[in-house]
N, C-alpha and C. Protein backbone atom coordinates (compact mmCIF):
# COMPACT_ATOMS: atom_id res chain seq x y z
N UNK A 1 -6.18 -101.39 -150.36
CA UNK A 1 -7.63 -101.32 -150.49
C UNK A 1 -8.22 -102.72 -150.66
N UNK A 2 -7.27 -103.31 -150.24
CA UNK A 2 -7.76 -104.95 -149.98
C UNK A 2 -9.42 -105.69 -149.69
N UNK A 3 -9.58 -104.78 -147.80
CA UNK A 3 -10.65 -104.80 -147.82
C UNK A 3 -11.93 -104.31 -147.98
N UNK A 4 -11.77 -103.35 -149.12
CA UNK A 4 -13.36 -102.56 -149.37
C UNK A 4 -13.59 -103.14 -149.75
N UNK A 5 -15.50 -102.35 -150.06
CA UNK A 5 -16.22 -103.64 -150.46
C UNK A 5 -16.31 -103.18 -152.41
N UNK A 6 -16.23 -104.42 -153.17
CA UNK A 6 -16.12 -104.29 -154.62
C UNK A 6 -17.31 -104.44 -155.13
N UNK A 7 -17.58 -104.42 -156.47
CA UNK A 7 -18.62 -104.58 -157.65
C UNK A 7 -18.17 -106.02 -158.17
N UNK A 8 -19.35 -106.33 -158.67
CA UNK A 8 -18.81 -107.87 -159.44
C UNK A 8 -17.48 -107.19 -160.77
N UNK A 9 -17.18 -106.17 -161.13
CA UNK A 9 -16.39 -105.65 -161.61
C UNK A 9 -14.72 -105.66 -161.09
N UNK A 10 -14.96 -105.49 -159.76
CA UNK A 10 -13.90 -104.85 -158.64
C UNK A 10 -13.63 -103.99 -158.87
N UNK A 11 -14.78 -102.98 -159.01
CA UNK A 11 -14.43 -101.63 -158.72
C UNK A 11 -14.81 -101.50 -156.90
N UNK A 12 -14.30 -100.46 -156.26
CA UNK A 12 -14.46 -100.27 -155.19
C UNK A 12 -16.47 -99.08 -155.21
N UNK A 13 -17.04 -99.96 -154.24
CA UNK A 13 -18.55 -99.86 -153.97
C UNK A 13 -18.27 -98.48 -153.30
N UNK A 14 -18.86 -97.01 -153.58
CA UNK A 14 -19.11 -96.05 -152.61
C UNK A 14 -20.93 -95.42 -153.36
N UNK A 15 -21.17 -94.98 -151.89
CA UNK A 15 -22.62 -94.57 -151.84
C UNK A 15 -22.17 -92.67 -151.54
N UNK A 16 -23.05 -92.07 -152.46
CA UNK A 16 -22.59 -90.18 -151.86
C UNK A 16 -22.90 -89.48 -150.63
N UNK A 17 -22.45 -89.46 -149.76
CA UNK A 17 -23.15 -88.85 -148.50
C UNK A 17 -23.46 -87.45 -148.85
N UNK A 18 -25.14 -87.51 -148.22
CA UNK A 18 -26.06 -86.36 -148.67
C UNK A 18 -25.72 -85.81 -147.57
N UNK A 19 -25.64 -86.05 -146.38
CA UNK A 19 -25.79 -85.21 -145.28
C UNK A 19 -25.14 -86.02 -143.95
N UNK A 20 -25.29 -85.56 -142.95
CA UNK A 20 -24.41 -85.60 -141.51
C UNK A 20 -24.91 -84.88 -140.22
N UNK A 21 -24.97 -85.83 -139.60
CA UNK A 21 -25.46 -84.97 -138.31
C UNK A 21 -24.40 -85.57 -137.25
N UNK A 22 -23.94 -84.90 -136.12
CA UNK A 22 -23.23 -84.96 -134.82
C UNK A 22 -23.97 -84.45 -133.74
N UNK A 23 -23.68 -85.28 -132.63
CA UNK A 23 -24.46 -84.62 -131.30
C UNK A 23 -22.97 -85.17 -130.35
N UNK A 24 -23.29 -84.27 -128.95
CA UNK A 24 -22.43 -84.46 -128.01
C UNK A 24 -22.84 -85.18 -126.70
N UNK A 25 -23.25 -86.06 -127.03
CA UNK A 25 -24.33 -86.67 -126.07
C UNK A 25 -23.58 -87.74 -125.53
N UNK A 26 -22.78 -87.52 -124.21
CA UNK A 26 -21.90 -88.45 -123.32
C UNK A 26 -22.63 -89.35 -123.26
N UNK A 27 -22.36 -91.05 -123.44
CA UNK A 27 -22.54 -92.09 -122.32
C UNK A 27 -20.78 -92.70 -122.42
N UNK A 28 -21.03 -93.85 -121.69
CA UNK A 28 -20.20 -94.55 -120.90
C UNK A 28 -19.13 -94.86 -122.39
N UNK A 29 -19.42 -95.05 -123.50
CA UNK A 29 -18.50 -95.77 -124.20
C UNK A 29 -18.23 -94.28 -125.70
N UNK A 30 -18.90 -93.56 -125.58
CA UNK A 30 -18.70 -92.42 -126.37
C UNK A 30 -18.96 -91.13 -125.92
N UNK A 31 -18.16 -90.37 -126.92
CA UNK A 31 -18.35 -88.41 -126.67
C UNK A 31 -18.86 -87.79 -127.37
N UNK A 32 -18.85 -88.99 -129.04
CA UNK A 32 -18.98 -87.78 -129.99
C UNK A 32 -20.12 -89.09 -131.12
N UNK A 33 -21.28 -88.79 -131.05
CA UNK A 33 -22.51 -89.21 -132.15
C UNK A 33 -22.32 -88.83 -133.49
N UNK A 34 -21.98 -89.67 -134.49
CA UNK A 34 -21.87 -89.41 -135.78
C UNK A 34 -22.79 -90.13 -136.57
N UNK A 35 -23.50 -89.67 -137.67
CA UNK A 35 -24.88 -90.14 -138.40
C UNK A 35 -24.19 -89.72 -139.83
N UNK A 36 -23.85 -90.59 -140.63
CA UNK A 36 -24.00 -90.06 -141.70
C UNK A 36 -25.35 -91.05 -143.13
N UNK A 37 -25.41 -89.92 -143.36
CA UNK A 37 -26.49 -89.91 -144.64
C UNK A 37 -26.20 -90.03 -146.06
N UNK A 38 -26.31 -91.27 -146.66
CA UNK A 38 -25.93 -91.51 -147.97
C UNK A 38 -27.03 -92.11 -149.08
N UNK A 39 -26.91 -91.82 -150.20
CA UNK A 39 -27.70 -92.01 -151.21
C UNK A 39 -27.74 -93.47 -151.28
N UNK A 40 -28.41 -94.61 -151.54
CA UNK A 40 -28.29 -95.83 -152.13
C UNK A 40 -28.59 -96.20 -153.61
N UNK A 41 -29.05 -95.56 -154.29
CA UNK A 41 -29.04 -95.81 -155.54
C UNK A 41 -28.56 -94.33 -156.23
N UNK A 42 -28.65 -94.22 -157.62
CA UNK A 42 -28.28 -93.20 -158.80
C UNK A 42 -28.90 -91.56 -158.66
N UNK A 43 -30.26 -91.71 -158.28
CA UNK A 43 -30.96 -91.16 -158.29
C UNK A 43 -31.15 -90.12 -157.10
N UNK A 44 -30.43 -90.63 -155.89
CA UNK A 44 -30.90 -90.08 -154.95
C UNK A 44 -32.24 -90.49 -154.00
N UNK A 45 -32.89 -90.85 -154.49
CA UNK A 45 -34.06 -90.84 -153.94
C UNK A 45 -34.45 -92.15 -152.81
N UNK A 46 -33.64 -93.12 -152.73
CA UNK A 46 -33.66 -94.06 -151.28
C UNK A 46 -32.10 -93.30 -150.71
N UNK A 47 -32.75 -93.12 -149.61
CA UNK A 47 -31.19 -92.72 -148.71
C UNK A 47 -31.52 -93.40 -147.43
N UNK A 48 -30.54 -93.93 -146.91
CA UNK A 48 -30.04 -94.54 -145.78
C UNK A 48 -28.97 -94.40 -144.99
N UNK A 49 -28.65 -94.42 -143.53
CA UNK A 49 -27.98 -93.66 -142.52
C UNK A 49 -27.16 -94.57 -142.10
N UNK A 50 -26.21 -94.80 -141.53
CA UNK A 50 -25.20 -95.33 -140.19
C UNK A 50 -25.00 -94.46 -139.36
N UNK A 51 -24.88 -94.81 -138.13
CA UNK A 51 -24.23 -94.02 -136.91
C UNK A 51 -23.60 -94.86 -136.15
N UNK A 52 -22.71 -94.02 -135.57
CA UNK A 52 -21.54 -94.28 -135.00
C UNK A 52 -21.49 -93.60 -133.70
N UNK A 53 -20.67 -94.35 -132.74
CA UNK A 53 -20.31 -93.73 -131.48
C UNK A 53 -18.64 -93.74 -131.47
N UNK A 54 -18.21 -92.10 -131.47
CA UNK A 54 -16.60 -91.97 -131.57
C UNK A 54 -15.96 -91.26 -129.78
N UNK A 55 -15.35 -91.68 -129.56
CA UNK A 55 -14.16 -91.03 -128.44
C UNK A 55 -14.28 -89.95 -129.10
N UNK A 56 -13.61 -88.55 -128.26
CA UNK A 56 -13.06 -87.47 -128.64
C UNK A 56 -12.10 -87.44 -129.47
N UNK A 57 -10.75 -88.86 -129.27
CA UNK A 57 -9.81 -89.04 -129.81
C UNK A 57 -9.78 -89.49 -130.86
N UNK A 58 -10.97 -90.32 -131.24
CA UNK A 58 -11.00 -90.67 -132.69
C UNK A 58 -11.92 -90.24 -133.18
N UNK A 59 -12.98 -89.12 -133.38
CA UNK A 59 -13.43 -87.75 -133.30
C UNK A 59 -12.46 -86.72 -134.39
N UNK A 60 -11.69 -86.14 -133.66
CA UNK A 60 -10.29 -86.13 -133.73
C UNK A 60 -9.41 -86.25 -135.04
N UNK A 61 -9.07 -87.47 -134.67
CA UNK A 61 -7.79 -88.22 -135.97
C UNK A 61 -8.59 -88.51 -137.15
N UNK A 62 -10.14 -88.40 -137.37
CA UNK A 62 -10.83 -88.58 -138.65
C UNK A 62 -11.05 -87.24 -138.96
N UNK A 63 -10.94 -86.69 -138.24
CA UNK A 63 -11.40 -84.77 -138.41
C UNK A 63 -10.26 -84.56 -139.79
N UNK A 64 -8.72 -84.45 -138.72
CA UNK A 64 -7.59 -85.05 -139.05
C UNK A 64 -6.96 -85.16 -140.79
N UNK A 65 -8.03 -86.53 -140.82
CA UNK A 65 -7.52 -87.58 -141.93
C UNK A 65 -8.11 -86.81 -143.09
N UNK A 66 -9.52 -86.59 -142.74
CA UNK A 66 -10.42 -86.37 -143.62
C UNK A 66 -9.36 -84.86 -144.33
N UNK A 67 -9.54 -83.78 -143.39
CA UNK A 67 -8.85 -83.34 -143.67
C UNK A 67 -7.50 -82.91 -144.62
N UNK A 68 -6.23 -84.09 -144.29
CA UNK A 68 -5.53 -84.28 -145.05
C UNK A 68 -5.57 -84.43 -146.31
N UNK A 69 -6.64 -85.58 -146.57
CA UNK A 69 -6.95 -86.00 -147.72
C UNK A 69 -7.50 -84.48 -148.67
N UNK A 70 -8.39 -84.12 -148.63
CA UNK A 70 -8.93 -82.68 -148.91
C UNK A 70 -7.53 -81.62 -149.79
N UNK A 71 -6.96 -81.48 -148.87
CA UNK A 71 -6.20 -80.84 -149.04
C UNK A 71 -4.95 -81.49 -150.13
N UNK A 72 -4.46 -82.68 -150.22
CA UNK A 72 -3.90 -83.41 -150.42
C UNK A 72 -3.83 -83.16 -152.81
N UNK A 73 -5.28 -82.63 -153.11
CA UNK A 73 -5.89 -82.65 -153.96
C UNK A 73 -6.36 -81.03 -154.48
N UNK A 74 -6.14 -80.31 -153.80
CA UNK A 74 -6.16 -78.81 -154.09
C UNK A 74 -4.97 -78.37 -154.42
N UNK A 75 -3.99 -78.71 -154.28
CA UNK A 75 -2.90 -77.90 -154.50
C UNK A 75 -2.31 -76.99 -153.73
């Protein structure tokens, strides 16, 4: 966990994702539109987005991962 990003603490920085959207909207360098939606402060109340353009294949192997992990923690 070398390169996440830290706190002047070094704790590792995560924001809560509120929400997610996907579309299937082909162009030339992607298959699969990913948006996710995360809180920036405590409160909730500023939220801000990234999106992403994924292959099917790595689409896929995060479906996958995510997955694993999930499970990994239930028992």
């Amino acid at each position: 966990m070398n390169r996440w990003n830290k706190d002047g603490q070094g704790n590792i920085r995560v924001s809560p994702i509120i929400g997610w959207k996907t579309a299937t909207l082909i162009n030339q360098n992607s298959d699969v539109f990913l948006r996710l939606e995360f809180g920036v402060d405590h409160d909730l109340e500023q939220v801000s987005a990234l999106q992403f353009g994924l292959t099917a294949l790595q689409a896929k192997a995060l479906g996958e991962q995510l997955a694993s992990h999930g499970t990994s923690w239930l028992g």
